[in-house]
N, C-alpha and C. Protein backbone atom coordinates (compact mmCIF):
# COMPACT_ATOMS: atom_id res chain seq x y z
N UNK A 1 -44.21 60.60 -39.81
CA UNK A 1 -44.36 59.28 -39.24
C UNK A 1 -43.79 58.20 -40.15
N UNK A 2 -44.06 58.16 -41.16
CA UNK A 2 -43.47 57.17 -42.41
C UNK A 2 -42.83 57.88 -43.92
N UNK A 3 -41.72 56.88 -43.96
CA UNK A 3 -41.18 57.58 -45.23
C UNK A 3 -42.07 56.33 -46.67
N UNK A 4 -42.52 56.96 -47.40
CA UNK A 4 -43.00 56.91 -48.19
C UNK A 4 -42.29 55.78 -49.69
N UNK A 5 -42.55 54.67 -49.70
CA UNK A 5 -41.79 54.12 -51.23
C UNK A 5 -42.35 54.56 -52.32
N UNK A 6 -42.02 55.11 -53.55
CA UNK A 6 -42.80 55.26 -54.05
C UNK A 6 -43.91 55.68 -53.88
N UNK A 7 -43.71 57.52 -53.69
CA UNK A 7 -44.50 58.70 -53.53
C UNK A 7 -45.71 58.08 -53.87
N UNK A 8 -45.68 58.62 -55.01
CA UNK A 8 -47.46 58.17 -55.83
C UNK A 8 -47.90 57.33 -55.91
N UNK A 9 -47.47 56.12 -55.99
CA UNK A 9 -48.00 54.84 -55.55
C UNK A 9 -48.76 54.70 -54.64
N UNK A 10 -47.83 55.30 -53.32
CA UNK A 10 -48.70 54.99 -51.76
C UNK A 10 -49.71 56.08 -51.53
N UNK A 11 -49.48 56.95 -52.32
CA UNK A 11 -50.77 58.38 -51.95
C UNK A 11 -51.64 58.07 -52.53
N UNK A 12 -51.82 57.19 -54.02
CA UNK A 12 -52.97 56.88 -54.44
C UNK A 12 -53.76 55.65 -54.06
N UNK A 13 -52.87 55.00 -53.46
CA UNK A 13 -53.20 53.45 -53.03
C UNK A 13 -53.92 54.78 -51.93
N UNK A 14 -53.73 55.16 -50.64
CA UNK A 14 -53.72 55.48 -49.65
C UNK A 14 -55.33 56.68 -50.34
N UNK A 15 -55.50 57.31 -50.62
CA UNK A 15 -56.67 57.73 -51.43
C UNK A 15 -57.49 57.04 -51.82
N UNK A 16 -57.15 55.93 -52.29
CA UNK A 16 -58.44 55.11 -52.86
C UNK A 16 -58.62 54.02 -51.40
N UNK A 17 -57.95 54.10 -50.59
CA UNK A 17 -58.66 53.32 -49.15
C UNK A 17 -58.39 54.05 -48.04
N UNK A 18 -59.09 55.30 -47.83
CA UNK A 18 -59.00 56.00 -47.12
C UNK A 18 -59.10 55.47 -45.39
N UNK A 19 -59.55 53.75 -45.34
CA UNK A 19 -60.16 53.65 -43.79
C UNK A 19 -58.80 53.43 -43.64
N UNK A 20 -57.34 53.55 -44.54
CA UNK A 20 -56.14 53.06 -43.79
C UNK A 20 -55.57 54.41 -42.95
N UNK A 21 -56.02 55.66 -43.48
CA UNK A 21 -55.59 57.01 -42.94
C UNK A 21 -55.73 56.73 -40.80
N UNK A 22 -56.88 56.62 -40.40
CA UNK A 22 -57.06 56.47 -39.05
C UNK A 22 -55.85 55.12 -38.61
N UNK A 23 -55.90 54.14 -39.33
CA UNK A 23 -54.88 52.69 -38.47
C UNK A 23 -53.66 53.49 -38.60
N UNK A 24 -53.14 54.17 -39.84
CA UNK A 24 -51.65 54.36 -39.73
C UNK A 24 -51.67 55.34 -38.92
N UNK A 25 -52.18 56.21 -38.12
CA UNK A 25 -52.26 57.11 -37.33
C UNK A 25 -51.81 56.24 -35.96
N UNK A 26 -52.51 55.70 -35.95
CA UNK A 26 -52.65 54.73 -34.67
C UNK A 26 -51.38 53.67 -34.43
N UNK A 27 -51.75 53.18 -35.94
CA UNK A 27 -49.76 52.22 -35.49
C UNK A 27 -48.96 53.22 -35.74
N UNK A 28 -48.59 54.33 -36.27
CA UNK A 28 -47.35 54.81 -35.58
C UNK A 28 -46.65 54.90 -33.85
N UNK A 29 -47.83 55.26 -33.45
CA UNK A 29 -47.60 55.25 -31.85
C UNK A 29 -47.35 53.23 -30.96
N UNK A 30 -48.41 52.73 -31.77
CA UNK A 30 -48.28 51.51 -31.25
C UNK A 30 -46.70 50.84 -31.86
N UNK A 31 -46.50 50.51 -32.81
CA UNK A 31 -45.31 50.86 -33.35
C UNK A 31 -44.10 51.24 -32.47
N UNK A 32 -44.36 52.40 -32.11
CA UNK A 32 -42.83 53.60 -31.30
C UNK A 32 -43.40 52.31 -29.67
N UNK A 33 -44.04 52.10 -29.49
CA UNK A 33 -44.17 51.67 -28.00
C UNK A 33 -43.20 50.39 -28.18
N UNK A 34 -43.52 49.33 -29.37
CA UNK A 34 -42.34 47.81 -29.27
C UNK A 34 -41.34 48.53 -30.19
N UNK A 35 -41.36 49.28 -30.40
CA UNK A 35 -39.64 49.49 -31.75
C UNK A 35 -39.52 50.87 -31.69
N UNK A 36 -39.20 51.20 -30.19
CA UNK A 36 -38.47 53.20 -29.99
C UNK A 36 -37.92 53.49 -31.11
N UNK A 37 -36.81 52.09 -31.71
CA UNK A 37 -35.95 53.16 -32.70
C UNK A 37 -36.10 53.09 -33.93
N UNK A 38 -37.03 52.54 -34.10
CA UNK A 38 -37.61 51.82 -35.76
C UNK A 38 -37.64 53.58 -36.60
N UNK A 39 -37.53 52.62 -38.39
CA UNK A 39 -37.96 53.50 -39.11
C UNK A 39 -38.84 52.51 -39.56
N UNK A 40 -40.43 53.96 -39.76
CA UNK A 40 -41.16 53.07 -40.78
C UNK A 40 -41.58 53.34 -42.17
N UNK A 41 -41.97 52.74 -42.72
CA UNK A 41 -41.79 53.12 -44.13
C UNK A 41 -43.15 52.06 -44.75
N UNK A 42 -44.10 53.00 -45.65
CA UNK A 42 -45.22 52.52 -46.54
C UNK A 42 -44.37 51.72 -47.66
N UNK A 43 -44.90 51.02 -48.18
CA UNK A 43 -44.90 50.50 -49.95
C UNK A 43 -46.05 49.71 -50.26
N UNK A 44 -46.86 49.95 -51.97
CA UNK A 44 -47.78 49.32 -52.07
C UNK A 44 -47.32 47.82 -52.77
N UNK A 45 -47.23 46.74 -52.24
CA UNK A 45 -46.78 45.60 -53.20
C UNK A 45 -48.08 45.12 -53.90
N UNK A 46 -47.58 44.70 -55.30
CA UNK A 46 -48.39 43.86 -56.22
C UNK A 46 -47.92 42.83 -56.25
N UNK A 47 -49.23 41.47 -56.57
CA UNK A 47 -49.56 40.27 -56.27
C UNK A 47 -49.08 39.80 -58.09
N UNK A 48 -47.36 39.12 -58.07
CA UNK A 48 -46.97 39.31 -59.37
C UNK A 48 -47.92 38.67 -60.44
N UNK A 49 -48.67 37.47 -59.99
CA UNK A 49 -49.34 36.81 -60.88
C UNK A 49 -50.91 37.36 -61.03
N UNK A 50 -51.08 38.39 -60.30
CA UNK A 50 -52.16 39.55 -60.71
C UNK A 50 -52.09 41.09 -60.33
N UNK A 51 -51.63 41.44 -61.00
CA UNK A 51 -51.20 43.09 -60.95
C UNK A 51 -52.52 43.83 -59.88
N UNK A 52 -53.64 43.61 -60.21
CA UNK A 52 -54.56 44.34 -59.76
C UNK A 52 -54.70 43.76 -58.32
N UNK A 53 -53.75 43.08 -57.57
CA UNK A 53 -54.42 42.28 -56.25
C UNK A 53 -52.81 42.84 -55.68
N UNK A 54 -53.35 44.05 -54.91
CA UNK A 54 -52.08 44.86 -54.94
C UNK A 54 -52.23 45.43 -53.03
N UNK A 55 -51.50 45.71 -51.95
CA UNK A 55 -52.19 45.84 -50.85
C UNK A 55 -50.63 46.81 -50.11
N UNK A 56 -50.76 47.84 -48.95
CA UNK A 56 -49.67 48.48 -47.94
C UNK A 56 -49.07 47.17 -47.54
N UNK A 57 -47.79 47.84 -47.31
CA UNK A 57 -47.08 47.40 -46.54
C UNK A 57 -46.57 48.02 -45.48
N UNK A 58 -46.57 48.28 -44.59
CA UNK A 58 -45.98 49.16 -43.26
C UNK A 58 -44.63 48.09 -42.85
N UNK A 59 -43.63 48.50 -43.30
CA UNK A 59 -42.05 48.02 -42.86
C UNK A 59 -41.84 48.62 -41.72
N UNK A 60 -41.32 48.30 -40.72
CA UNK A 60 -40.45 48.20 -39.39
C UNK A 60 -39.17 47.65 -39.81
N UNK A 61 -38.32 49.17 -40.25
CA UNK A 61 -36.77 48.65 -40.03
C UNK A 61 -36.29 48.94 -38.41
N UNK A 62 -35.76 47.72 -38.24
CA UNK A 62 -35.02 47.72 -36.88
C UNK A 62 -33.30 46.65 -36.86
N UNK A 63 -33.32 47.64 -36.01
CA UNK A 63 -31.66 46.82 -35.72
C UNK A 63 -31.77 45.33 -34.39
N UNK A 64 -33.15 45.47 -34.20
CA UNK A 64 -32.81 44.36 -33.34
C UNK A 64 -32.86 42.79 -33.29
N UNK A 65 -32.26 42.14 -32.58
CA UNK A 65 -32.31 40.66 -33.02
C UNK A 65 -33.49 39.93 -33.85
N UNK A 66 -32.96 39.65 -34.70
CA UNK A 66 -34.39 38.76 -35.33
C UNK A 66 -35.53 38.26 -34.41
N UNK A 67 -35.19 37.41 -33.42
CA UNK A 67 -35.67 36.76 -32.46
C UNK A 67 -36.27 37.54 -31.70
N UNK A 68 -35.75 38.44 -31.09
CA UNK A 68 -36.62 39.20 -30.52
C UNK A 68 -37.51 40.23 -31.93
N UNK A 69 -37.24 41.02 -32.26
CA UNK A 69 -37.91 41.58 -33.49
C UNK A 69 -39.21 40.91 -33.68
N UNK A 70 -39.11 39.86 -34.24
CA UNK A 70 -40.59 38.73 -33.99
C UNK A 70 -41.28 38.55 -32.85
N UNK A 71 -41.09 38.80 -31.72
CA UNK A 71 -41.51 38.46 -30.70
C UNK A 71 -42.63 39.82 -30.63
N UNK A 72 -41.54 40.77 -30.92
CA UNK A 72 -42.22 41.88 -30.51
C UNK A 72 -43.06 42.03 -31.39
N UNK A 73 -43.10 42.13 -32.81
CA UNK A 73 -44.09 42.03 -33.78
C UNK A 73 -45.50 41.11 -33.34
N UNK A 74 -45.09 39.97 -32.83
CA UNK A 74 -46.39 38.92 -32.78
C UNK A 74 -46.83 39.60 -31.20
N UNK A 75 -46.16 40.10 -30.55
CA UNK A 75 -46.83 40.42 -29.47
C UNK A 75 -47.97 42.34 -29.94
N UNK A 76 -47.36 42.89 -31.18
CA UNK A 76 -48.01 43.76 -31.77
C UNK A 76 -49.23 43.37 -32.27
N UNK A 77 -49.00 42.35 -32.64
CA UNK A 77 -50.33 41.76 -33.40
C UNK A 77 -51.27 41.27 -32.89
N UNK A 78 -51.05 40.59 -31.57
CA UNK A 78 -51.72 40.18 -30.32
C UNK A 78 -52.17 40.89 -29.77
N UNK A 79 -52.01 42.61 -29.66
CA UNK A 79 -52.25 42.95 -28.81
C UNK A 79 -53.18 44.44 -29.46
N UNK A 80 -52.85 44.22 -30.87
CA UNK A 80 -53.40 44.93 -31.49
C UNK A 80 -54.11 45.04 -32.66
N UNK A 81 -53.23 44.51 -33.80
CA UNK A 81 -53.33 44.37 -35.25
C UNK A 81 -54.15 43.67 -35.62
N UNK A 82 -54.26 42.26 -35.05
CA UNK A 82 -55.53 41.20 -35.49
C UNK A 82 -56.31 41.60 -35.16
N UNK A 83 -57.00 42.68 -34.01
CA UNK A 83 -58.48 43.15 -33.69
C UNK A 83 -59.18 43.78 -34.72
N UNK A 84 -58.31 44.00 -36.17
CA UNK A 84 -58.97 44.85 -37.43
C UNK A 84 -59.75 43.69 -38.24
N UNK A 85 -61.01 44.35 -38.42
CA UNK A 85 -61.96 43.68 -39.68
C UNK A 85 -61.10 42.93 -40.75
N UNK A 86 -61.68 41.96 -41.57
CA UNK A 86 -60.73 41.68 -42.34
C UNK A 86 -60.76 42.66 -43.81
N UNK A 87 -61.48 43.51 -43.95
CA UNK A 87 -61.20 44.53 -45.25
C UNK A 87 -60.14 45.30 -44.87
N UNK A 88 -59.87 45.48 -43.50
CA UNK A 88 -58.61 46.14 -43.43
C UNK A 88 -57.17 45.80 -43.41
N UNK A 89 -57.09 44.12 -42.99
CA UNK A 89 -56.34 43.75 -43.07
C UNK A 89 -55.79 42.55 -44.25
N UNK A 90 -56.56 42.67 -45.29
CA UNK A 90 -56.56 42.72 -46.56
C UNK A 90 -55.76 43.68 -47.45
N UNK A 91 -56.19 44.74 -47.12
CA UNK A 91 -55.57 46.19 -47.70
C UNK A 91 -54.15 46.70 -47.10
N UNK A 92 -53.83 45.81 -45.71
CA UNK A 92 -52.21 46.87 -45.03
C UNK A 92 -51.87 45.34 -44.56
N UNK A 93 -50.45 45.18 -44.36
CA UNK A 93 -49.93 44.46 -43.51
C UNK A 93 -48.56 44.88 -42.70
N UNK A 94 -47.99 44.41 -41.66
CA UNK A 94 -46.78 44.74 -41.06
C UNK A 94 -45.69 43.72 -41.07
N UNK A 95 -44.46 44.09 -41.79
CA UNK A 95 -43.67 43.27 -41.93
C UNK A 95 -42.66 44.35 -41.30
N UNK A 96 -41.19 43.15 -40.91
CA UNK A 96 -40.14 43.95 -40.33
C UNK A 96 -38.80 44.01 -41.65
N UNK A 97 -38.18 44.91 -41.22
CA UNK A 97 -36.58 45.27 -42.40
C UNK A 97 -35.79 44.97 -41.24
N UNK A 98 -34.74 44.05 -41.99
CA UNK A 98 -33.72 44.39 -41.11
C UNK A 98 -32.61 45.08 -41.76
């Protein structure tokens, strides 16, 4: 389902917050429904001016128009993504690649 940045990074990030195992299950499919041809891809980014305030990233590379790309994202989020607690959405977010 996702290619991985930095193997060990994301397996240990992904280990030490295990409630992300069930969402990324789930946005892969929600995901494939607005972006058929997407690749997606984990990375854990750190918060440069504090190393330890560090959180997923779930990338959506897509080839499609910016404009739309966003649309479809905020209509992902609308329809899905914001319904998560905020400890979870603290810990993952969804950004797009172009």
């Amino acid at each position: 389902m996702y290619t991985f940045r930095h193997y060990d990074i994301v397996q240990e990030y992904l280990n030490s917050n295990k409630l992300l195992y069930p969402i990324l299950t789930e946005a892969a499919d929600k995901i494939k429904h607005f972006f058929p041809e997407s690749s997606l891809f984990l990375e854990v980014i750190s918060n440069p001016e504090e190393e330890s305030d560090t959180h997923l990233v779930l990338f959506i590379k897509t080839d499609l128009p910016p404009v739309e790309a966003i649309e479809k994202l905020d209509q992902l989020d609308e329809e899905w993504f914001l319904n998560f607690p905020a400890d979870i959405m603290n810990n993952l977010s969804i950004n797009l690649e172009f």
